[in-house]
N, C-alpha and C. Protein backbone atom coordinates (compact mmCIF):
# COMPACT_ATOMS: atom_id res chain seq x y z
N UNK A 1 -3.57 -302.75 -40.06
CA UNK A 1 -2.39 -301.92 -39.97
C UNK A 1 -2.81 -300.58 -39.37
N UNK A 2 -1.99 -300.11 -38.53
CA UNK A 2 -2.16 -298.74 -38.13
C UNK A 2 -1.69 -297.56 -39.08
N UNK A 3 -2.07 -296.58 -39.05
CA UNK A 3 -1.44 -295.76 -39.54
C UNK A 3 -1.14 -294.13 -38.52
N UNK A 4 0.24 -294.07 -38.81
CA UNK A 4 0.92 -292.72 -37.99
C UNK A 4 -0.25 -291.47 -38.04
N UNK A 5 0.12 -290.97 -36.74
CA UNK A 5 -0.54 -289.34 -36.85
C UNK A 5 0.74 -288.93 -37.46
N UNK A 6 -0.02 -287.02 -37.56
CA UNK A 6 1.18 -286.55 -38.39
C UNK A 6 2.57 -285.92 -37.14
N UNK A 7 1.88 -286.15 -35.60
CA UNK A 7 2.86 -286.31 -34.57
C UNK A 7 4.06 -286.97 -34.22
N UNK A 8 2.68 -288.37 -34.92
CA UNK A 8 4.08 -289.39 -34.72
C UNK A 8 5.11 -289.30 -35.54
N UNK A 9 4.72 -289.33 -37.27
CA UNK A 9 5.09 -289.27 -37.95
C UNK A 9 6.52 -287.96 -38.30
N UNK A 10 6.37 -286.80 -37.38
CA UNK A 10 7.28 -286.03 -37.52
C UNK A 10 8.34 -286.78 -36.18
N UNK A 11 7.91 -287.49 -34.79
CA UNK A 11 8.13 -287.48 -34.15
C UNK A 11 9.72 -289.08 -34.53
N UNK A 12 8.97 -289.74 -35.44
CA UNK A 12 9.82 -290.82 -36.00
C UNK A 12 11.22 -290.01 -36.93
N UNK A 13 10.50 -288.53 -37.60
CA UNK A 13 11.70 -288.20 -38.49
C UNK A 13 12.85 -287.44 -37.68
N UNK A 14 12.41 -286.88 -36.54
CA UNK A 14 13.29 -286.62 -35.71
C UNK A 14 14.11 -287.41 -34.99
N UNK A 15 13.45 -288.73 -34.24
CA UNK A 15 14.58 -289.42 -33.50
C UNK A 15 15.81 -289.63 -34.34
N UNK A 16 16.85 -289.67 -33.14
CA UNK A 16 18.25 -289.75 -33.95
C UNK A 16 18.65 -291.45 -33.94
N UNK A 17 17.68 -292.11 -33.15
CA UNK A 17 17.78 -293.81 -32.58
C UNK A 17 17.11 -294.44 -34.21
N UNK A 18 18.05 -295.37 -34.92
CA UNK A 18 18.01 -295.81 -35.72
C UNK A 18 17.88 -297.21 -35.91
N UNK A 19 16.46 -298.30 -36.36
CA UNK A 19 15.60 -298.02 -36.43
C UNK A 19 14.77 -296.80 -35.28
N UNK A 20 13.83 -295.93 -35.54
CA UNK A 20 13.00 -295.81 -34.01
C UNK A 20 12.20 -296.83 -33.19
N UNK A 21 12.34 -296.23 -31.74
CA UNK A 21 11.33 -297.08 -31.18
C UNK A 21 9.88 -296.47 -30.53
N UNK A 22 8.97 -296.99 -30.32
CA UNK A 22 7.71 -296.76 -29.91
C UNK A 22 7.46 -297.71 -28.47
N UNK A 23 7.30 -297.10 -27.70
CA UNK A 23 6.30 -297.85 -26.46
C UNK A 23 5.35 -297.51 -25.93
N UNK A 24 4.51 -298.61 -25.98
CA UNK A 24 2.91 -298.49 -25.20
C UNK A 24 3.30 -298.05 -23.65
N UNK A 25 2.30 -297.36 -23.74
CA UNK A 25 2.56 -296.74 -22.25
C UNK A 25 1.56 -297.40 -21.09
N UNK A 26 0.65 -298.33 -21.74
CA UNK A 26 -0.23 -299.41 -21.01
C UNK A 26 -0.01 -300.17 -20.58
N UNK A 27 1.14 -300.91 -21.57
CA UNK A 27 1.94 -301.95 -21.08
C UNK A 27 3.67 -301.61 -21.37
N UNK A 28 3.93 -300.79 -21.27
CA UNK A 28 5.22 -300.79 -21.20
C UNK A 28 6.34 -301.36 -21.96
N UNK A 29 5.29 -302.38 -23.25
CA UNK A 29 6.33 -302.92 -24.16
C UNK A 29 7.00 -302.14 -25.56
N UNK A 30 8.17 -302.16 -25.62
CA UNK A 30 8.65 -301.34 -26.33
C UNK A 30 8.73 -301.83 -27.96
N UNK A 31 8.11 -301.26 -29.25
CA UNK A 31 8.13 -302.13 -30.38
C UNK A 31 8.90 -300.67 -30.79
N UNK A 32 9.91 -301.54 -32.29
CA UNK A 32 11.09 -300.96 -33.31
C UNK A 32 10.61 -300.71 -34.36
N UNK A 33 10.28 -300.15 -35.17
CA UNK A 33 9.63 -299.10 -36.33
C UNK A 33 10.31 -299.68 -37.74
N UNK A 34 10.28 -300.45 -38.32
CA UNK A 34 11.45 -300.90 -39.52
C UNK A 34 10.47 -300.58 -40.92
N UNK A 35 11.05 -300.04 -41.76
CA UNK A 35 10.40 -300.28 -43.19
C UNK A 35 10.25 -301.15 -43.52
N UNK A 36 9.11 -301.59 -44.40
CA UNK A 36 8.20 -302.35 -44.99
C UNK A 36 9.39 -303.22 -45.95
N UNK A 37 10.15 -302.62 -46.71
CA UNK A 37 11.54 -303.47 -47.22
C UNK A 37 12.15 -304.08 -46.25
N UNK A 38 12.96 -303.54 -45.39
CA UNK A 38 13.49 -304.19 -44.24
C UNK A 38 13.15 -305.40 -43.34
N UNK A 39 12.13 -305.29 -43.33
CA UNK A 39 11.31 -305.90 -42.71
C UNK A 39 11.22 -307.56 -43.51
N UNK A 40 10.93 -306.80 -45.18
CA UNK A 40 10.71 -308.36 -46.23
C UNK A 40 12.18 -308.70 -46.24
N UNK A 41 13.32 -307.98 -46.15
CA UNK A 41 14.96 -308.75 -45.93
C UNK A 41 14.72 -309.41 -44.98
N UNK A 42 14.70 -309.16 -43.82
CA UNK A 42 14.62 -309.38 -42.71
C UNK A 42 14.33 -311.05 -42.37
N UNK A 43 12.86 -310.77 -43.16
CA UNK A 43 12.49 -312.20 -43.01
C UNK A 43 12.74 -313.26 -44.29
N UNK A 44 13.41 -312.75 -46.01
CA UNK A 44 14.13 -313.94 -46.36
C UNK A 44 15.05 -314.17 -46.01
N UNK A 45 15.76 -313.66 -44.75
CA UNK A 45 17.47 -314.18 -44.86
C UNK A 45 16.92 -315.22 -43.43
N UNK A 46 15.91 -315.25 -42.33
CA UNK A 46 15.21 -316.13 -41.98
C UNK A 46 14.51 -317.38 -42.23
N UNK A 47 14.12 -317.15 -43.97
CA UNK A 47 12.79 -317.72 -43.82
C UNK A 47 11.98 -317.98 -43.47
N UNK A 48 11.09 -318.82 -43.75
CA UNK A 48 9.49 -318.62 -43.06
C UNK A 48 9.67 -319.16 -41.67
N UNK A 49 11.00 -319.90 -41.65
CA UNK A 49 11.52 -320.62 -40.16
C UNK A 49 11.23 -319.71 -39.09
N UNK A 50 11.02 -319.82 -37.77
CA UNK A 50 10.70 -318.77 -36.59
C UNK A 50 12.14 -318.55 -35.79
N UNK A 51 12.72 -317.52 -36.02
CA UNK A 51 13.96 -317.38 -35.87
C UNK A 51 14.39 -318.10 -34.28
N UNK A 52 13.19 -318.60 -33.50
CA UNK A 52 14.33 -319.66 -32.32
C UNK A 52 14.59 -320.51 -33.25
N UNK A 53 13.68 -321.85 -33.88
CA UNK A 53 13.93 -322.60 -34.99
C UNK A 53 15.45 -322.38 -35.39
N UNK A 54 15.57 -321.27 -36.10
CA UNK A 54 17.27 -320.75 -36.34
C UNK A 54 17.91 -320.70 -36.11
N UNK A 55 18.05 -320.37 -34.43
CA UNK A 55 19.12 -320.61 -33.91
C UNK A 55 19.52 -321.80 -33.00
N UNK A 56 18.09 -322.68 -33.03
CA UNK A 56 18.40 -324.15 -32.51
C UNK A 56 18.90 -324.73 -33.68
N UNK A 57 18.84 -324.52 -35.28
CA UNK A 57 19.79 -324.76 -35.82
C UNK A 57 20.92 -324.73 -36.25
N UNK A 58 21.23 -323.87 -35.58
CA UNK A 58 22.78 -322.79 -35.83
C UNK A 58 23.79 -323.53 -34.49
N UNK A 59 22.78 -324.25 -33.72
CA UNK A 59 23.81 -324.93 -32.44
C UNK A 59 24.60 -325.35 -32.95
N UNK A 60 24.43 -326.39 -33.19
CA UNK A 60 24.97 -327.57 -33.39
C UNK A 60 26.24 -327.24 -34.00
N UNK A 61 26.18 -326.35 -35.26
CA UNK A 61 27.58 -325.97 -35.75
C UNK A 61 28.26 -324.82 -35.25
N UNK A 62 27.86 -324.23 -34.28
CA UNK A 62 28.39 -323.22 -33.20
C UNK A 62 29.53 -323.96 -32.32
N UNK A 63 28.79 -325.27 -31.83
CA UNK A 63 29.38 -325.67 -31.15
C UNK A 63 30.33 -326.68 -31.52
N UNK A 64 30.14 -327.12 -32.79
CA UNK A 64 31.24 -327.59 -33.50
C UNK A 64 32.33 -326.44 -33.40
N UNK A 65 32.44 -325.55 -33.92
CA UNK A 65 33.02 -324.56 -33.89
C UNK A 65 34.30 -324.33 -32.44
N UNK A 66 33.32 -324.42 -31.42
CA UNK A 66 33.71 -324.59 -30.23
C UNK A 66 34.52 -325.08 -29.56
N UNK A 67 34.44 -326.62 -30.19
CA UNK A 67 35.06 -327.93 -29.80
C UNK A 67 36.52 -328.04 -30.42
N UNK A 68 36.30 -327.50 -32.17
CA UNK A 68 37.87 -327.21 -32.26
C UNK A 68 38.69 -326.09 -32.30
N UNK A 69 37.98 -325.13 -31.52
CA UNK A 69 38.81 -324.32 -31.11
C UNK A 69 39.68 -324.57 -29.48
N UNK A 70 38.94 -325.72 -28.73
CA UNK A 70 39.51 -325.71 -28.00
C UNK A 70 38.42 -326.01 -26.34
N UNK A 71 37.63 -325.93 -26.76
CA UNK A 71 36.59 -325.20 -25.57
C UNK A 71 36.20 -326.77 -24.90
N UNK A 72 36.15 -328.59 -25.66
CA UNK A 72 36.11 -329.51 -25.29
C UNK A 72 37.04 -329.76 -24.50
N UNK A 73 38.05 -329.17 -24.35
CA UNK A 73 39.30 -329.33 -23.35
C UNK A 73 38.93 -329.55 -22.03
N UNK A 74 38.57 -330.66 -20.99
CA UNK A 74 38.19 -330.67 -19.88
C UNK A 74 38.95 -329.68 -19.07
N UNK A 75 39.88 -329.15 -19.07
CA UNK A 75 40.32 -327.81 -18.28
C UNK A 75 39.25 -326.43 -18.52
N UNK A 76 38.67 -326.85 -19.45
CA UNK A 76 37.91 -325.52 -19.71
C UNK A 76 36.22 -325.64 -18.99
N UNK A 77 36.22 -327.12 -18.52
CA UNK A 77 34.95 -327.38 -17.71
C UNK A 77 34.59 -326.52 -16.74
N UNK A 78 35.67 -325.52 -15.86
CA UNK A 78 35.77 -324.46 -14.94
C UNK A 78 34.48 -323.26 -15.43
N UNK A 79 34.24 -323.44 -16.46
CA UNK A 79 34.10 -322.08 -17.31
C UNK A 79 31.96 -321.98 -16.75
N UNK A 80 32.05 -323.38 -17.00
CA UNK A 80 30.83 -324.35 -16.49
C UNK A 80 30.12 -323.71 -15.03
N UNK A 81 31.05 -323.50 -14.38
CA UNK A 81 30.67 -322.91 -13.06
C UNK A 81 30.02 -322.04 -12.97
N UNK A 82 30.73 -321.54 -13.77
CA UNK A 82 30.40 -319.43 -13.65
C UNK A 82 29.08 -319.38 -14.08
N UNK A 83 28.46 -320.33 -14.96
CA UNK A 83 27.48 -319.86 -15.83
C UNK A 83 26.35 -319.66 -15.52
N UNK A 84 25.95 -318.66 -14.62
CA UNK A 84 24.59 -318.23 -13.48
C UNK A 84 23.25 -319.21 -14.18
N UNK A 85 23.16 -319.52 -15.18
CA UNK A 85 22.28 -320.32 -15.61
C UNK A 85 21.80 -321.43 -14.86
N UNK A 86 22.80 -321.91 -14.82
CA UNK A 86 23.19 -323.17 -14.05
C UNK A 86 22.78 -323.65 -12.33
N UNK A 87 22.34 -324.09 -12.06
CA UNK A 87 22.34 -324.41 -10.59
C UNK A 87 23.09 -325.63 -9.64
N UNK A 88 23.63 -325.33 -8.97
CA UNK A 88 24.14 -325.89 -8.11
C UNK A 88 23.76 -327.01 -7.40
C-alpha cells in the first residue's frame, strides 16, 4: 500500500471532484481515490464475482426486460443499423 504525502493528502481535501482522482503522469492512467469502507461496499454488493461476470449476468434479464417492453418488435430491427458497433 502506498501511503499519501502530506501534499497529496491536503491536495485530496481540497478537490471539490467527489470521489478524487489521481493520474500518473507516466502513463497517463487516471485512478479514483475511494475509502477503505467504500471500497468493502463496493465489492459485497458485487461479490467476489468480477464485475464483467455481472453484467454478463444481468443480460439476459435486461433483455428480457426489453422484449416486453416492446423492443422484439421486428419494426424496431431499424434501431440495429445505427449501432456503430456493428459492421456492415
Amino acid at each position: 500500500m502506498i501511503e499519501l504525502t502530506l501534499a497529496q493528502r491536503q491536495a485530496v481535501a481540497q478537490q471539490q471532484e467527489t470521489p478524487p482522482g489521481a493520474v500518473d503522469p507516466d502513463t497517463d492512467t487516471t485512478y479514483v481515490l475511494i475509502r477503505e469502507e467504500v471500497y468493502a461496499r463496493l465489492k459485497a454488493l458485487l461479490g467476489e464475482e468480477d464485475s464483467n461476470q455481472f453484467l454478463c449476468d444481468l443480460y439476459p434479464h435486461v433483455m428480457g426486460v426489453f422484449g416486453r417492453e416492446g423492443w422484439d418488435d421486428p419494426s424496431m430491427d431499424i434501431y440495429n443499423d445505427l449501432d456503430p458497433r456493428r459492421q456492415s
